[in-house]
C-alpha atoms as a PDB file:
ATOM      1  CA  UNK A   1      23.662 153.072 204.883  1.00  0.00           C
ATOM      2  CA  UNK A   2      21.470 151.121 202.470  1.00  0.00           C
ATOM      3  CA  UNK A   3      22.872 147.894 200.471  1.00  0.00           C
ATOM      4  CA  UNK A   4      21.888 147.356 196.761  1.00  0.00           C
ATOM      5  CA  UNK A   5      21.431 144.002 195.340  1.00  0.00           C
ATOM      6  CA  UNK A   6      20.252 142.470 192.386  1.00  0.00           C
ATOM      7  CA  UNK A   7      18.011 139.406 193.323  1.00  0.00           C
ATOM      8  CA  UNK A   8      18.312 138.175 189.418  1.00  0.00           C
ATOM      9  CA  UNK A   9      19.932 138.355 185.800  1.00  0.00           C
ATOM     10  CA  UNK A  10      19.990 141.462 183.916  1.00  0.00           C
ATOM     11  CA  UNK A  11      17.559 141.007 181.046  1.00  0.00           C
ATOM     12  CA  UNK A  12      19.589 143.768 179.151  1.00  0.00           C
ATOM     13  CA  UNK A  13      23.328 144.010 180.593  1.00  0.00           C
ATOM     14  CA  UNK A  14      24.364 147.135 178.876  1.00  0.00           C
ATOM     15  CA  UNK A  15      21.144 148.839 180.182  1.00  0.00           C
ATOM     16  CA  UNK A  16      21.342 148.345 183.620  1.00  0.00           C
ATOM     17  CA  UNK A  17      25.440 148.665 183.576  1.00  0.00           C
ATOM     18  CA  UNK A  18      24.066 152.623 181.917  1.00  0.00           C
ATOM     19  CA  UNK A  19      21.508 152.581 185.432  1.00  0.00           C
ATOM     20  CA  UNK A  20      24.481 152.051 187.541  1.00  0.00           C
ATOM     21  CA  UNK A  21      26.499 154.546 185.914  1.00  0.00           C
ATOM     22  CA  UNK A  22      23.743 157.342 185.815  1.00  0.00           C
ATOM     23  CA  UNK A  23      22.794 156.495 189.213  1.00  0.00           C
ATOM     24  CA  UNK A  24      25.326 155.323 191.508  1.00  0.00           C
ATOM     25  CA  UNK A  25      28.154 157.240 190.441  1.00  0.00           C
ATOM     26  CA  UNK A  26      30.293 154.104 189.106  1.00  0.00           C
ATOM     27  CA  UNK A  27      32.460 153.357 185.956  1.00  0.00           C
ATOM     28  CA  UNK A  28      31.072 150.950 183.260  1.00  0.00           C
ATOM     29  CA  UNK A  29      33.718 148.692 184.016  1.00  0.00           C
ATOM     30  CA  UNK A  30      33.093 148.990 187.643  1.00  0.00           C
ATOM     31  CA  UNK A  31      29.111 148.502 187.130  1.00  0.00           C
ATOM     32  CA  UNK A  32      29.883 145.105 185.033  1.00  0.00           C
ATOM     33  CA  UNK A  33      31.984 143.619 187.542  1.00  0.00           C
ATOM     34  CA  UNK A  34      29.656 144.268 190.021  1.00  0.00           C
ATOM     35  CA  UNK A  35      26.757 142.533 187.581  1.00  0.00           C
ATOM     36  CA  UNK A  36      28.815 139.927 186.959  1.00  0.00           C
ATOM     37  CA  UNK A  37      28.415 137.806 189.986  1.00  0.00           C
ATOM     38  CA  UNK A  38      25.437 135.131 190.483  1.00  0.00           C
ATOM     39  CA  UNK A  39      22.499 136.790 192.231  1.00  0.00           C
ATOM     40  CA  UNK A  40      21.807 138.191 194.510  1.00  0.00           C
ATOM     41  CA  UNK A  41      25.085 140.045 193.943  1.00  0.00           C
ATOM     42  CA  UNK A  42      25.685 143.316 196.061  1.00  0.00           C
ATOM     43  CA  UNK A  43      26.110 146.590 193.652  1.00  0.00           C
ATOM     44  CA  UNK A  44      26.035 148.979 195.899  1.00  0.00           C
ATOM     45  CA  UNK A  45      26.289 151.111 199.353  1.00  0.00           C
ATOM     46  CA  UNK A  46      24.363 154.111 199.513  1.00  0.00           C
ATOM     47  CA  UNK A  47      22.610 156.799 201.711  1.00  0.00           C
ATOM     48  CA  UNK A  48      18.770 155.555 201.884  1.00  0.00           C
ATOM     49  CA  UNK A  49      17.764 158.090 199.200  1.00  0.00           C
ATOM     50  CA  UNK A  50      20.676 157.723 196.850  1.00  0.00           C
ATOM     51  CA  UNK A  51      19.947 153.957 197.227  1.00  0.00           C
ATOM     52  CA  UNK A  52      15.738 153.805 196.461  1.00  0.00           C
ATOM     53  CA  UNK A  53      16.613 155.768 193.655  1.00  0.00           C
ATOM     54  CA  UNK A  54      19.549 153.264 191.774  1.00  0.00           C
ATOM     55  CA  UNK A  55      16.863 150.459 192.704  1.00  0.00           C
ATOM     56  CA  UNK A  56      14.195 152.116 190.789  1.00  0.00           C
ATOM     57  CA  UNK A  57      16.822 152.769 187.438  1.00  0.00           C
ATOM     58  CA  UNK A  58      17.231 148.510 187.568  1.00  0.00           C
ATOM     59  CA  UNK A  59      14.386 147.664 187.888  1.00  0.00           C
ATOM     60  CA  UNK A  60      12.986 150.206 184.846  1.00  0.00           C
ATOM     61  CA  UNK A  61      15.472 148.281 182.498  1.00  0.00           C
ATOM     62  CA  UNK A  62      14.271 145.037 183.059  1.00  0.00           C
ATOM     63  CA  UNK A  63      16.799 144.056 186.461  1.00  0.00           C
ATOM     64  CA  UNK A  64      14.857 142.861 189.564  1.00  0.00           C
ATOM     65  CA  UNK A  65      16.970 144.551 192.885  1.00  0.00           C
ATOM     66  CA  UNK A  66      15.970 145.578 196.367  1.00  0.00           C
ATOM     67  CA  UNK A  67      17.728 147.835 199.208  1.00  0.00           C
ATOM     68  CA  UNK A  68      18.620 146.518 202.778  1.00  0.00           C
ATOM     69  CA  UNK A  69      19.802 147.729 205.416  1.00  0.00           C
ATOM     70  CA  UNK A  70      23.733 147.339 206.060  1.00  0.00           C
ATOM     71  CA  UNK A  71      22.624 146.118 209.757  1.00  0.00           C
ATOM     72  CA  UNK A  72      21.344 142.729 209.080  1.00  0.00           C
ATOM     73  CA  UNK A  73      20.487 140.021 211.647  1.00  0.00           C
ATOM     74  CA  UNK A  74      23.341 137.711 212.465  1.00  0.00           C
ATOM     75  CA  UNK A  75      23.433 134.502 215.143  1.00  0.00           C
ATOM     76  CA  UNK A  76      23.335 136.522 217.856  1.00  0.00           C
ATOM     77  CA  UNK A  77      19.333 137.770 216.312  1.00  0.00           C
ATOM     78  CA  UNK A  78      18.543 133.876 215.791  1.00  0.00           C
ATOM     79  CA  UNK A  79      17.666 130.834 218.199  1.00  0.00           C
ATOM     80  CA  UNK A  80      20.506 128.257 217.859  1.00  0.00           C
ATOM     81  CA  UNK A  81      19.427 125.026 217.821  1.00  0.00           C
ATOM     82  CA  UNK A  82      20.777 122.399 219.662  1.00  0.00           C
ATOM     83  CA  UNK A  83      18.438 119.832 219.546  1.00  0.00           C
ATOM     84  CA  UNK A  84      15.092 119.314 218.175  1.00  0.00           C
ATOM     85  CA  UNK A  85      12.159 116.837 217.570  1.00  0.00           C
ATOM     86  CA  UNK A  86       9.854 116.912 214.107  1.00  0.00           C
ATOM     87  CA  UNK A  87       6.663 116.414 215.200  1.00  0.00           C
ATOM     88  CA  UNK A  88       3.111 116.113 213.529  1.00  0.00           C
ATOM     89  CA  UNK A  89       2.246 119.546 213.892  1.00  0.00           C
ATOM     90  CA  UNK A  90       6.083 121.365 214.063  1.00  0.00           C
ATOM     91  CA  UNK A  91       9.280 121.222 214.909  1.00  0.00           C
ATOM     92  CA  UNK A  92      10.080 121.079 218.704  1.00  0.00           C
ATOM     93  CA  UNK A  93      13.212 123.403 218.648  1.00  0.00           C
ATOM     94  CA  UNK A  94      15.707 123.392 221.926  1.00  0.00           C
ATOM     95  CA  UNK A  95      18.891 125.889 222.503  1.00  0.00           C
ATOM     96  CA  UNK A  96      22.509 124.984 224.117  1.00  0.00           C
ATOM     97  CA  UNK A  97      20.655 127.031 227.959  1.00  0.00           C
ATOM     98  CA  UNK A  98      17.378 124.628 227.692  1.00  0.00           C
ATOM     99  CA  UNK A  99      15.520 127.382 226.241  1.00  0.00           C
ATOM    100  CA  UNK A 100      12.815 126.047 223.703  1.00  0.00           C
ATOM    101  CA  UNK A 101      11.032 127.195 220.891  1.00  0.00           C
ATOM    102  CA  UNK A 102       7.757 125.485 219.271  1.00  0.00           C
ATOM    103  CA  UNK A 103       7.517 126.183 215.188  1.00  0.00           C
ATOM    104  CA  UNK A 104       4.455 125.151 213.295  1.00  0.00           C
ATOM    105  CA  UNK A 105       4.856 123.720 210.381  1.00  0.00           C
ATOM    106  CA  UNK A 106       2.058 126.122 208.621  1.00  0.00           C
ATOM    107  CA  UNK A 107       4.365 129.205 210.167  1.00  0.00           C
ATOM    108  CA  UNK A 108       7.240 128.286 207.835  1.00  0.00           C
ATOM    109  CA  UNK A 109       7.667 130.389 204.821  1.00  0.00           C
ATOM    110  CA  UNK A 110      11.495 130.263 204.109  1.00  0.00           C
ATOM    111  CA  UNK A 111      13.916 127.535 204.562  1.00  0.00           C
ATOM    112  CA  UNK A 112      17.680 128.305 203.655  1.00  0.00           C
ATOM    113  CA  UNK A 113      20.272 125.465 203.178  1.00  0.00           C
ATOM    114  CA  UNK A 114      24.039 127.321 203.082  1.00  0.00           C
ATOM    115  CA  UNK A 115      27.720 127.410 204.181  1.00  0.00           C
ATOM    116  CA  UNK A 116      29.881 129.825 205.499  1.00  0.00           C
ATOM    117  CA  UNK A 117      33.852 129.463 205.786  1.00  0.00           C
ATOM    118  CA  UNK A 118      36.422 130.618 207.465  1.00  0.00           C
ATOM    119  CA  UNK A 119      39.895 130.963 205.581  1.00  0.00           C
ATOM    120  CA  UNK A 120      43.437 131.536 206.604  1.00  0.00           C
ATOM    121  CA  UNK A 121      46.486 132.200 204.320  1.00  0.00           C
ATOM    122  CA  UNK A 122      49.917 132.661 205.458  1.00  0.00           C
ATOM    123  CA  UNK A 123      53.225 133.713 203.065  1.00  0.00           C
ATOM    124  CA  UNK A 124      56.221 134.387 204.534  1.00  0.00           C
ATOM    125  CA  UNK A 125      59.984 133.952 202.973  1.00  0.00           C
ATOM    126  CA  UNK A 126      62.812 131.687 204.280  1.00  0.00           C
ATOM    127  CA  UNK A 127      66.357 131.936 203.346  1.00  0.00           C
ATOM    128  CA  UNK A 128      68.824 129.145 203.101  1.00  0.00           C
ATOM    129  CA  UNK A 129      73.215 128.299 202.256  1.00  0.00           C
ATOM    130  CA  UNK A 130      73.595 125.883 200.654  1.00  0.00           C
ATOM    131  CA  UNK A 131      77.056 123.850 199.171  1.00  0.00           C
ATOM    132  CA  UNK A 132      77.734 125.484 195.394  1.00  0.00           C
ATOM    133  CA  UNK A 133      80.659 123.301 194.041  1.00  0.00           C
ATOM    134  CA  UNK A 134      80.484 125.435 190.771  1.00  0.00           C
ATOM    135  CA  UNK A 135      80.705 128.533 192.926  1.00  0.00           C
ATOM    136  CA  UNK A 136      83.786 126.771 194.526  1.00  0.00           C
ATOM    137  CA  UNK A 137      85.887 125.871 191.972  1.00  0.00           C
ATOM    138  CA  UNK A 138      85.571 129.197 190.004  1.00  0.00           C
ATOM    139  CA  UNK A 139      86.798 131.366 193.677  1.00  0.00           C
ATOM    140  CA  UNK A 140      89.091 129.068 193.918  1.00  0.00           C
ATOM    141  CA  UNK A 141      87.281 127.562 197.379  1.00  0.00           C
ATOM    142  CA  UNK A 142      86.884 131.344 198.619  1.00  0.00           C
ATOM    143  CA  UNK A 143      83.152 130.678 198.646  1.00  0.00           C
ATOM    144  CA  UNK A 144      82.077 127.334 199.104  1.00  0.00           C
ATOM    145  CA  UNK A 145      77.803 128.093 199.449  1.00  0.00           C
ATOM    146  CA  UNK A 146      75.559 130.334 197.700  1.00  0.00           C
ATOM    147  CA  UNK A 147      72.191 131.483 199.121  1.00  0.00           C
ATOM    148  CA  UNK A 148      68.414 130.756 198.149  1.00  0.00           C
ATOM    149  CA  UNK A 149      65.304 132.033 198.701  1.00  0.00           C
ATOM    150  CA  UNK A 150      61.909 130.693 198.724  1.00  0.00           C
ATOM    151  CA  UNK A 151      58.247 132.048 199.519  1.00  0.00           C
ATOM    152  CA  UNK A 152      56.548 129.360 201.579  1.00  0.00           C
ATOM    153  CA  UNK A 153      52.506 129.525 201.485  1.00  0.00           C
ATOM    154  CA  UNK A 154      50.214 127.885 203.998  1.00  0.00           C
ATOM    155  CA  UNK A 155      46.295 127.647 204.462  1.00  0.00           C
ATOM    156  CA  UNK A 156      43.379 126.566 206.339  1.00  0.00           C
ATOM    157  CA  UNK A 157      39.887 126.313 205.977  1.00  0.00           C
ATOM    158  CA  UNK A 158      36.834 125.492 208.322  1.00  0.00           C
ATOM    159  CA  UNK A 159      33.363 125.365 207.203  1.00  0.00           C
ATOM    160  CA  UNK A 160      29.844 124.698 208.566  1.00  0.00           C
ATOM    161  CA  UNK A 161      26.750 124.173 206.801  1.00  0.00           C
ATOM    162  CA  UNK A 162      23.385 125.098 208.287  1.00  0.00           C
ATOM    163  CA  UNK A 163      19.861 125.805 207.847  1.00  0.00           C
ATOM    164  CA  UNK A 164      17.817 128.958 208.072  1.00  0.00           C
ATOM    165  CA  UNK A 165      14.487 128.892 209.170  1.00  0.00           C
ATOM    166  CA  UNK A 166      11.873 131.571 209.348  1.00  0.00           C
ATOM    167  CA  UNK A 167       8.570 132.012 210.107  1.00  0.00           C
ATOM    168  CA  UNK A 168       5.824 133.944 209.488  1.00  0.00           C
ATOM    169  CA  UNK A 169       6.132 135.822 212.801  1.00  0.00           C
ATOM    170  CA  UNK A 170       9.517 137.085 212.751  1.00  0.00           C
ATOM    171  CA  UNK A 171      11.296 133.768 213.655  1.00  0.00           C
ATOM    172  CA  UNK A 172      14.429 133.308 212.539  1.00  0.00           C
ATOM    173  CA  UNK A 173      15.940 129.754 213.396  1.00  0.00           C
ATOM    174  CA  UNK A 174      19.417 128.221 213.003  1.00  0.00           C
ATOM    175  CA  UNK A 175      20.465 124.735 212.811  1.00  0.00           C
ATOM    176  CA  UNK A 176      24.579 124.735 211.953  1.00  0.00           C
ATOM    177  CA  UNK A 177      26.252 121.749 211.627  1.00  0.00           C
ATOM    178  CA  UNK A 178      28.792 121.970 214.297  1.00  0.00           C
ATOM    179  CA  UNK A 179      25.993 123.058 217.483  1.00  0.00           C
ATOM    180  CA  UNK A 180      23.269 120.644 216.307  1.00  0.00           C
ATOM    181  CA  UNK A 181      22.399 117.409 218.080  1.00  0.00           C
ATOM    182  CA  UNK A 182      21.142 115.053 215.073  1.00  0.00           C
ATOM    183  CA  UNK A 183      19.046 112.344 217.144  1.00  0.00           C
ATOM    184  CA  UNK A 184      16.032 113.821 216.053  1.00  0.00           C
ATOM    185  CA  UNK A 185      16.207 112.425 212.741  1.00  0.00           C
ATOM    186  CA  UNK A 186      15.277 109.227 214.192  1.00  0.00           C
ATOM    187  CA  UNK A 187      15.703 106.492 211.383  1.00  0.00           C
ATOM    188  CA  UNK A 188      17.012 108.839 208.886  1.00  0.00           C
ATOM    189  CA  UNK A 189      20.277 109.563 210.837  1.00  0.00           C
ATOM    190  CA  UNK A 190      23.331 109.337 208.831  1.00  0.00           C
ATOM    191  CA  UNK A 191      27.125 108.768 210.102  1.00  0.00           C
ATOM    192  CA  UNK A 192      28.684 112.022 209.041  1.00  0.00           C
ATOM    193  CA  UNK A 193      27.122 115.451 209.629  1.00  0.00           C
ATOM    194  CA  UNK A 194      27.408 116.768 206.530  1.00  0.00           C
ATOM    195  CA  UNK A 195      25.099 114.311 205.407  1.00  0.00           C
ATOM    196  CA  UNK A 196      22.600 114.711 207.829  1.00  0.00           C
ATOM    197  CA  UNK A 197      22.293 118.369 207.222  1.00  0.00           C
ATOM    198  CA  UNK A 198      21.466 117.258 203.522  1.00  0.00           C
ATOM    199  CA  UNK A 199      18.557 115.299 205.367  1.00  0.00           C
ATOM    200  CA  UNK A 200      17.632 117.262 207.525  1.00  0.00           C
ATOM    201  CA  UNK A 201      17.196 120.133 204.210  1.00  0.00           C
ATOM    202  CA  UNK A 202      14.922 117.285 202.623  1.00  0.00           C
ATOM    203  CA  UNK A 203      12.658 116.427 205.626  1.00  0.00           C
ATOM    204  CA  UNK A 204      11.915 120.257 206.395  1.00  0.00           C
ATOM    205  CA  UNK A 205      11.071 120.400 202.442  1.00  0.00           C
ATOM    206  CA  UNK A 206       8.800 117.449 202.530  1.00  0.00           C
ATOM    207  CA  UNK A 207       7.154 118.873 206.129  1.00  0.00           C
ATOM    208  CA  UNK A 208       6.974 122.749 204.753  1.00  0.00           C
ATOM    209  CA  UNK A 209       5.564 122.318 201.408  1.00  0.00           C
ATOM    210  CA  UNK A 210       4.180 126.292 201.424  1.00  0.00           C
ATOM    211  CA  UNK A 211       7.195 127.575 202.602  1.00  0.00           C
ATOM    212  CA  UNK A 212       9.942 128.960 199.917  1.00  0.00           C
ATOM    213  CA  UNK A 213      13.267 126.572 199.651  1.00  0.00           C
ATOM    214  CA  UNK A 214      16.072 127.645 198.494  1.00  0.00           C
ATOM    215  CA  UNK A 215      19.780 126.116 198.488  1.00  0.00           C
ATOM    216  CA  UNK A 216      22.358 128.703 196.337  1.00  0.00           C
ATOM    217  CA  UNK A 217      24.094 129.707 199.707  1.00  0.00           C
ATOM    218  CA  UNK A 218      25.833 126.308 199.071  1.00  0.00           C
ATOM    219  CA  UNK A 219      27.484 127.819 196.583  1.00  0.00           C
ATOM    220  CA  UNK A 220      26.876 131.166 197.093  1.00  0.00           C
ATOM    221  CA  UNK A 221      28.282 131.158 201.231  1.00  0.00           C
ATOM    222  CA  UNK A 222      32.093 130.481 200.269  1.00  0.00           C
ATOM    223  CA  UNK A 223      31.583 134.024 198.189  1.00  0.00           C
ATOM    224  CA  UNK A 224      33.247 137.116 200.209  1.00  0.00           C
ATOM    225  CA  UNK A 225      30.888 139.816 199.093  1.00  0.00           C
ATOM    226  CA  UNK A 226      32.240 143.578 198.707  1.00  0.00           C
ATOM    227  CA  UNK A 227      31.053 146.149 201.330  1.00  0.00           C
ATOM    228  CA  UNK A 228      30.742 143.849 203.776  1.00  0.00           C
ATOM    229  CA  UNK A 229      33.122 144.815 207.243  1.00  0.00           C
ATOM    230  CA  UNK A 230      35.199 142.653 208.697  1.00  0.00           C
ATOM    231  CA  UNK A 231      34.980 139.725 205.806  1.00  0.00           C
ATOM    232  CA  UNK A 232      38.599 140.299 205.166  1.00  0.00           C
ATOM    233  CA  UNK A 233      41.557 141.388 206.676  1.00  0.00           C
ATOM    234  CA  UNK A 234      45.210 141.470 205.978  1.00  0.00           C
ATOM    235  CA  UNK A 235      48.029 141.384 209.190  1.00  0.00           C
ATOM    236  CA  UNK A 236      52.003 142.067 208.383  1.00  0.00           C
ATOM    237  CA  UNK A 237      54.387 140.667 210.924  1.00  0.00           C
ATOM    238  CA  UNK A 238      58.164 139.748 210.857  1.00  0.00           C
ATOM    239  CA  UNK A 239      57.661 139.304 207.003  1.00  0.00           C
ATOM    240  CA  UNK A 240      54.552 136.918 207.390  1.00  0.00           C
ATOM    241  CA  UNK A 241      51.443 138.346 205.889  1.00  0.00           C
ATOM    242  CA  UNK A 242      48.648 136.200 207.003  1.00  0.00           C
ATOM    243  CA  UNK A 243      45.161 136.840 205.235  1.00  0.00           C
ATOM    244  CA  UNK A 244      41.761 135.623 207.239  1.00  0.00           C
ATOM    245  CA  UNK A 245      38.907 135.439 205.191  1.00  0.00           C
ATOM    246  CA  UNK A 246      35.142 134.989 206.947  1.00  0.00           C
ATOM    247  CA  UNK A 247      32.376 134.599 205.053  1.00  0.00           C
ATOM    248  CA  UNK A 248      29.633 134.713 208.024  1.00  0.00           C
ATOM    249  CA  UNK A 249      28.751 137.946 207.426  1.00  0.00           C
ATOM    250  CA  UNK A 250      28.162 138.078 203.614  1.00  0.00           C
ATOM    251  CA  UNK A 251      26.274 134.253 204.366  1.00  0.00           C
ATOM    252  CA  UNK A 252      23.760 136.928 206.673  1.00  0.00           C
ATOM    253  CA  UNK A 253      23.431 139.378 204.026  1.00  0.00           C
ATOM    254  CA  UNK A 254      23.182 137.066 201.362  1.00  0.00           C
ATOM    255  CA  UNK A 255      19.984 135.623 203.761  1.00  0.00           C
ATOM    256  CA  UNK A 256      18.388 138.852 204.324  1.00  0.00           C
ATOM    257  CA  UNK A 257      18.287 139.381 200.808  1.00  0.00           C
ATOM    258  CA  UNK A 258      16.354 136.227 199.869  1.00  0.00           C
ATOM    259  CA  UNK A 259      14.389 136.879 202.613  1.00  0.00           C
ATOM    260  CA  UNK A 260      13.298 140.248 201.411  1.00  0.00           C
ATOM    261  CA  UNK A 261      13.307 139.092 197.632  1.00  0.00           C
ATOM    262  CA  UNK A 262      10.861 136.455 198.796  1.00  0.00           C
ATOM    263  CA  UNK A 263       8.366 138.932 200.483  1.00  0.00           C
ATOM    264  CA  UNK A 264       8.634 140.896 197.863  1.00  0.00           C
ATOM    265  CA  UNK A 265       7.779 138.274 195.300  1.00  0.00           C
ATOM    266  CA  UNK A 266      11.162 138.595 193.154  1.00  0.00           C
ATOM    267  CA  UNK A 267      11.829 134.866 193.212  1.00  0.00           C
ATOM    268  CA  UNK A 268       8.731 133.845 191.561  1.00  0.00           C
ATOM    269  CA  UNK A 269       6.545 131.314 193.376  1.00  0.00           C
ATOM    270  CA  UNK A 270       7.069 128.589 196.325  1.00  0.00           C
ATOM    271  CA  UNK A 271       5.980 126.089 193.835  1.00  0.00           C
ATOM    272  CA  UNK A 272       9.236 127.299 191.448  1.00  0.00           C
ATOM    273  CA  UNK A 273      11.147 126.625 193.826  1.00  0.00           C
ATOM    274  CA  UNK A 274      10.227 123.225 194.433  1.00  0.00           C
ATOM    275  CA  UNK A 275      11.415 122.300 191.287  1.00  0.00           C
END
C-alpha cells in the first residue's frame, strides 16, 4: 500500500478538498481534516494505482504531494551513532559494536533535527465510604457513611531528540540523544543533552552548507499521524484503560517524506532552507 502526503499548503483549499473527494473516495469533511494538519500531513492509503492517481488531482489544483511506500526505513535501516569525531573532510561516525562509518562532508544532502515520544495514559476509578453526618441524622444513625466515586488519571512521557543524516549514497545516519556519546563536540560541549543536540544541529549546518536542513520534526515528531500501525493502542484491564502512544513510527514516515520531497524538489532550494 502506497501513503499520500501533501509536502505543502493548499494554494486553493476547496479545490484540492474536491481532488480528494473525486479521487480518494473521502467526504469533504473528511478531506479537510485531513488538509488541515501542517505539512507534510498524510491524506491517504491507497493501492499504488489508486494512489499515483489522487497525487496527480493535487498537484493539478495547485497542492504539491508525493506517494511512499507504507514500508519506510526505521532504526533498524540506519547506523546508530554512538560516538563520532567532525573532522576536516567528514564526520568520523562509530556504532554501540565498534563498527564505523566515514561521511564526507560533500556526501551530505539532508540533515533532519526531530523528536519522537513515547506516551502513557492510565484512567481507572476508585471508590471510597466516607462519614455523612447529614445522612446520619436524617436515618436516624441507620447509615452513618455514604459512598464516592472518583476517576483518577495518570501519565508519562519520554522523549528523545535526534538527528537524521543522509547522504548522497543511500546513507542514512542517526544520532539520538539518549545512544550518543557527546565528546566529540570538543569545546562546544554543553551540560545537558538536549542542548548539545541543538549544537550538534548547528555545527552539521555550518559543515554541510549544500546539504538541505530542515527542523519541523521538532514540532512535527510529538504528532501521531493516521494510518500509521502500531502508533496507538488502547488495553482494558480490571477497569484501568491505559493508552500508549509512540510516535517513532510517524517521526520515520514523516522523514521519508522530506526525504523524497527534497529529491523531488518540492521544498524549494537548499539555500531556502538556510534561511
Amino acid at each position: 500500500m502506497q501513503l499520500v502526503a501533501s509536502v505543502g499548503q493548499a494554494t486553493d483549499l476547496e479545490a484540492a478538498v474536491s481532488a480528494l473527494v473525486t479521487t480518494a473516495g473521502m467526504t469533504a469533511a473528511e478531506a479537510r481534516m485531513r488538509l488541515a494538519p501542517e505539512p507534510p500531513a498524510m491524506l491517504a492509503r491507497l493501492p499504488e494505482d489508486r494512489a499515483g492517481g489522487v497525487v496527480a488531482a493535487l498537484v493539478q489544483v495547485g497542492l504539491p504531494a508525493l506517494t511512499i511506500d507504507e514500508r519506510v526505513p526505521t532504526d533498524g535501516d540506519r547506523f546508530q551513532v554512538r560516538s563520532f569525531a567532525f573532522e576536516p573532510a567528514g564526520a568520523r561516525l562509530t556504532a554501540r559494536d565498534g563498527e564505523t562509518l566515514t561521511l564526507p562532508w560533500d556526501e551530505v544532502r539532508l540533515v533532519l533535527r526531530g523528536i519522537r515520544t513515547a506516551r502513557t495514559t492510565s484512567e481507572h476509578t476508585e471508590s471510597s465510604r466516607r462519614l455523612a453526618l447529614g445522612r446520619a441524622v436524617l436515618t436516624g444513625g441507620l447509615v452513618m457513611t455514604k459512598k464516592t466515586t472518583s476517576t483518577v488519571r495518570g501519565s508519562e512521557e519520554e522523549s528523545e531528540q535526534f538527528v537524521l543524516v543522509h547522504g548522497r549514497t543511500g546513507q542514512r545516519v542517526m544520532l539520538g540523544e539518549k545512544m550518543l556519546e557527546f565528546s566529540g563536540l570538543g569545546a562546544l560541549l554543553q551540560p545537558a543533552r538536549t542542548a548539545n543536540i541543538g549544537v550538534l544541529a548547528q555545527e552539521l549546518r555550518r559543515r554541510t552548507p549544500d546539504a538541505f536542513h530542515d527542523d519541523r520534526l521538532v514540532r512535527l515528531g510529538r504528532r501521531a499521524l493516521p494510518f500509521i500501525i502500531g502508533g496507538e493502542s488502547v488495553s482494558r484491564s480490571g477497569g484501568t484503560e491505559v493508552r500508549r502512544t509512540d510516535t517513532r513510527g510517524s517521526v520515520d514516515v514523516l522523514a521519508e517524506v522530506l526525504d523524497r520531497a527534497v529529491q523531488a524538489g518540492l521544498l524549494g532550494s537548499v539555500a531556502a532552507a538556510r534561511r
